[in-house]
N, C-alpha and C. Protein backbone atom coordinates (compact mmCIF):
# COMPACT_ATOMS: atom_id res chain seq x y z
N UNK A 1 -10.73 4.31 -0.65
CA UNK A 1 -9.36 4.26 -0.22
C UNK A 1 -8.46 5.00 -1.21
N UNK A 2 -8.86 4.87 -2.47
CA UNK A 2 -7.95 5.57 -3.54
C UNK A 2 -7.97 6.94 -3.10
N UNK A 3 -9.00 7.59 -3.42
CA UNK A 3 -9.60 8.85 -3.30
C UNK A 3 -8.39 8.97 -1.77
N UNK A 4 -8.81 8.58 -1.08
CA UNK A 4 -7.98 9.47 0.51
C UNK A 4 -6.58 9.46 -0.18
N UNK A 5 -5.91 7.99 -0.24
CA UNK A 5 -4.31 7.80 -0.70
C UNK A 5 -4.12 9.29 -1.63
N UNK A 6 -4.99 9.30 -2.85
CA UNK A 6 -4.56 10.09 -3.70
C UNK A 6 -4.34 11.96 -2.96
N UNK A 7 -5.46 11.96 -2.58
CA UNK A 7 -5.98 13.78 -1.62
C UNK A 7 -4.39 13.26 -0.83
N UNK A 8 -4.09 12.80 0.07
CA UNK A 8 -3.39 12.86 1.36
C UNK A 8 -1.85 12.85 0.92
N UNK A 9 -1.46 11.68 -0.15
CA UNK A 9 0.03 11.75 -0.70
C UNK A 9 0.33 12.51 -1.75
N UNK A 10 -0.51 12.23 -3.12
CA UNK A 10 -0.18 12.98 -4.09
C UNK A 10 -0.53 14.51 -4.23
N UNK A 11 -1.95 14.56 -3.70
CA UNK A 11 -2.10 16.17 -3.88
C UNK A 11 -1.83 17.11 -2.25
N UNK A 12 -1.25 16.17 -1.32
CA UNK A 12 -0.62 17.03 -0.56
C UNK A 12 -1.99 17.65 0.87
N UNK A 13 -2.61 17.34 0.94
CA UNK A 13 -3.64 17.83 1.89
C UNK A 13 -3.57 17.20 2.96
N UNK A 14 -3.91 18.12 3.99
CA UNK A 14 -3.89 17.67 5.39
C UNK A 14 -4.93 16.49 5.80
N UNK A 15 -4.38 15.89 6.32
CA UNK A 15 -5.85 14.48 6.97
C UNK A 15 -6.81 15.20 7.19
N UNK A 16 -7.12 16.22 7.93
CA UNK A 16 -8.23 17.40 8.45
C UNK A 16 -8.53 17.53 6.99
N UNK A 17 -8.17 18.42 5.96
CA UNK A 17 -8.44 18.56 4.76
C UNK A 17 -8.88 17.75 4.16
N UNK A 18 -8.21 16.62 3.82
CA UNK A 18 -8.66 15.44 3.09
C UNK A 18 -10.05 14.97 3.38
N UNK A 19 -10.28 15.00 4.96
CA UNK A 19 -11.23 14.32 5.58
C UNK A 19 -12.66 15.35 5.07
N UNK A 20 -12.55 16.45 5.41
CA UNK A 20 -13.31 17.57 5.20
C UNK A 20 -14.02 17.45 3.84
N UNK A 21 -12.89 17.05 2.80
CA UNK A 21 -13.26 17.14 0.98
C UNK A 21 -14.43 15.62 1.37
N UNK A 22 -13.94 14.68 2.20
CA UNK A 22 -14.07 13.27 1.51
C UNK A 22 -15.67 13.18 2.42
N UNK A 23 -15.89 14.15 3.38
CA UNK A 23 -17.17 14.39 4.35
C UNK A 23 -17.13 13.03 5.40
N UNK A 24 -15.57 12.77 5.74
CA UNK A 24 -16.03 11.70 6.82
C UNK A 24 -14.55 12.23 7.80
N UNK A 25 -14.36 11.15 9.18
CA UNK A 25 -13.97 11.86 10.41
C UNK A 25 -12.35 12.00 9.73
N UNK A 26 -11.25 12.48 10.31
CA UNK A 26 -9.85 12.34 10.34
C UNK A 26 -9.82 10.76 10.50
N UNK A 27 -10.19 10.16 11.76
CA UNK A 27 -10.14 8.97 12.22
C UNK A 27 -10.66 8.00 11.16
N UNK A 28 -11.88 8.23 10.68
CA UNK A 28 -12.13 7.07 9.26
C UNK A 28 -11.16 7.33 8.07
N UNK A 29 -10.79 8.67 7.80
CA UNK A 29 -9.74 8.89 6.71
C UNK A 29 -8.55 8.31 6.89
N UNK A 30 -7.77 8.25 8.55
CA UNK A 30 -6.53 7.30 9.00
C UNK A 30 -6.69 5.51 8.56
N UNK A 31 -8.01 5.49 8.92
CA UNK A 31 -8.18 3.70 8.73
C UNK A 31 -8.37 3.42 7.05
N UNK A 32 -8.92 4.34 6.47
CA UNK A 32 -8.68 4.27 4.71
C UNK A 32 -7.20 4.27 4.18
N UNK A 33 -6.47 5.09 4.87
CA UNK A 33 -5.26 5.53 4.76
C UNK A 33 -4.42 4.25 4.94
N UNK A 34 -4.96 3.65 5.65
CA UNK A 34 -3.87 2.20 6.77
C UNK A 34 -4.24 1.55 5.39
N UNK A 35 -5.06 1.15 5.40
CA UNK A 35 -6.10 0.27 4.32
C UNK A 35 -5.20 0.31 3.20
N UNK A 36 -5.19 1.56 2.18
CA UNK A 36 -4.41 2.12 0.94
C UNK A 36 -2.73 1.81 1.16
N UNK A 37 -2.33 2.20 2.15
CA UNK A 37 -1.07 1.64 2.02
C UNK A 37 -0.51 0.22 2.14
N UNK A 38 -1.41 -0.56 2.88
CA UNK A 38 -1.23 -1.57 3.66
C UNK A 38 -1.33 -2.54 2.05
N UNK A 39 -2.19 -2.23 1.64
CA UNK A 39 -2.76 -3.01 0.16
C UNK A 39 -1.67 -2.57 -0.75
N UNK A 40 -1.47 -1.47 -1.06
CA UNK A 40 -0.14 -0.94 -2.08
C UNK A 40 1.13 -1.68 -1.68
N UNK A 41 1.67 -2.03 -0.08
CA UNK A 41 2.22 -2.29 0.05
C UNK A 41 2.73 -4.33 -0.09
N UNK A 42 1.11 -4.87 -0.28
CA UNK A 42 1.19 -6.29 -0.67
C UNK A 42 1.38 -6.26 -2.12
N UNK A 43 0.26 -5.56 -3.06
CA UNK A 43 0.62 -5.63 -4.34
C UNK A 43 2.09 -5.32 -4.83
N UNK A 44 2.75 -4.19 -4.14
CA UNK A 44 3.85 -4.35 -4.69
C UNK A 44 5.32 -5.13 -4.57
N UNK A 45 4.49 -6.20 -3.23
CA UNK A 45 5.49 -6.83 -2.59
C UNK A 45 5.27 -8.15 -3.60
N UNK A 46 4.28 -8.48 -3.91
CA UNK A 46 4.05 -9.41 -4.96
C UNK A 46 4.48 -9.34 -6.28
N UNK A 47 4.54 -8.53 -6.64
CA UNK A 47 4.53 -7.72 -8.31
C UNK A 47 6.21 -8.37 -8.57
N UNK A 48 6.98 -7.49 -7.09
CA UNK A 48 8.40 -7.62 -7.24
C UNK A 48 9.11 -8.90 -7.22
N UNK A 49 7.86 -9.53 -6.34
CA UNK A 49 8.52 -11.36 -6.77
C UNK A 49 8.55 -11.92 -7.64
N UNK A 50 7.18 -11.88 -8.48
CA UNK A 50 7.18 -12.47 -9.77
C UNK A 50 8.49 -11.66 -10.41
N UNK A 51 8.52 -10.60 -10.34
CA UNK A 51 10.08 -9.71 -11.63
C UNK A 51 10.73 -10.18 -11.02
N UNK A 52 11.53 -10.61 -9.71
CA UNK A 52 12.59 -11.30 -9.17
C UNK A 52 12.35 -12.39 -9.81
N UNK A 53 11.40 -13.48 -9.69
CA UNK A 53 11.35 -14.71 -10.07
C UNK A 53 11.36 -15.24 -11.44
N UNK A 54 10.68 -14.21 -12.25
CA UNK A 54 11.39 -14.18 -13.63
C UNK A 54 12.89 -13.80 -14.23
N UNK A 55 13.06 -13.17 -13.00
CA UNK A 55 14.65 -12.35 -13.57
C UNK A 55 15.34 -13.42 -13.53
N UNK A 56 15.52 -14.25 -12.44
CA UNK A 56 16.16 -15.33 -11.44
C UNK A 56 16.16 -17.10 -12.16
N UNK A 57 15.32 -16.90 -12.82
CA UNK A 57 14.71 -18.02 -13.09
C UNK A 57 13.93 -19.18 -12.29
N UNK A 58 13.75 -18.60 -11.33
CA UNK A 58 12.82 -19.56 -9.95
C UNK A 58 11.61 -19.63 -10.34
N UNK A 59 11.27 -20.90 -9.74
CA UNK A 59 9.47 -21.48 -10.10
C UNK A 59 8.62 -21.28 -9.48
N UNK A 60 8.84 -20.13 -8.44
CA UNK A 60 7.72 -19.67 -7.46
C UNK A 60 7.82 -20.98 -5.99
N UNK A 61 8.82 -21.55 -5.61
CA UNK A 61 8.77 -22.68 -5.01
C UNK A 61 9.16 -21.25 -3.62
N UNK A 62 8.88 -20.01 -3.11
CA UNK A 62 9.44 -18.95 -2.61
C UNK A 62 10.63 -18.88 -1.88
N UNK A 63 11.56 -19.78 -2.36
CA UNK A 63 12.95 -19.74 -1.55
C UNK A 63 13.66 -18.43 -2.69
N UNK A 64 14.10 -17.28 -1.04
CA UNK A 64 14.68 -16.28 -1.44
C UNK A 64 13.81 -15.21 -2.15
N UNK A 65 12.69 -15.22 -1.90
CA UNK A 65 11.89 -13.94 -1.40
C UNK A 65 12.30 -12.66 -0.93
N UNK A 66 11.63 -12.07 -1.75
CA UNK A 66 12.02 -10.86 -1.46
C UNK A 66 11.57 -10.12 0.20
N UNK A 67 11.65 -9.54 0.96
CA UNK A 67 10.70 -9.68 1.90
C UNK A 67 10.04 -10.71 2.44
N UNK A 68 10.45 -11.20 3.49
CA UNK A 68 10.40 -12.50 4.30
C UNK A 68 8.71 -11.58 4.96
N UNK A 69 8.69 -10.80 5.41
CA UNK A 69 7.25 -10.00 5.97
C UNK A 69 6.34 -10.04 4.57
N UNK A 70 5.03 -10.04 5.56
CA UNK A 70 4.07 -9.50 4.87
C UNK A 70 4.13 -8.18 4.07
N UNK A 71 4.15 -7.16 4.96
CA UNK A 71 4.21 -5.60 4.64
C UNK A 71 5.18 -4.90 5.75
N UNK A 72 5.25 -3.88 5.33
CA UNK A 72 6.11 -3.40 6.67
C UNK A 72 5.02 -2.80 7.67
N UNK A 73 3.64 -2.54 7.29
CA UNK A 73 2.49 -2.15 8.11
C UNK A 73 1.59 -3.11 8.71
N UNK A 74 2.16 -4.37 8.76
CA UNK A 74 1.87 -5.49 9.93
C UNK A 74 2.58 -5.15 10.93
């Protein structure tokens, strides 16, 4: 999943491309892709609570959460 995220966002290559380097379909590179963001997008939804919840002084009891959603890719 890294490997695609990294080829597809940071170094800029086409899904066709990416897929081609990584030797599997467009279609398995999309579901790695879902995968990589979907996960980036919990870790960092978590990360930001605890720094809210430290900033804030809250005990993790989650009232006033940042993001009431899971991810925005649910």
């Amino acid at each position: 999943m890294r490997t695609a995220f990294l080829l597809r966002e940071v170094e800029g290559y086409s899904t066709g491309e990416a897929a081609k380097k990584l030797g599997v379909t467009e279609n398995t590179l999309k579901a790695r892709l879902w995968r990589a963001r979907h996960q980036l997008a919990e870790r960092l939804g978590r990360r930001l609570r605890r720094i809210k919840d430290d900033v804030t002084g809250r005990n993790g009891d989650g009232a006033g959460m940042i993001g009431e959603e899971a991810c925005s890719y649910c």
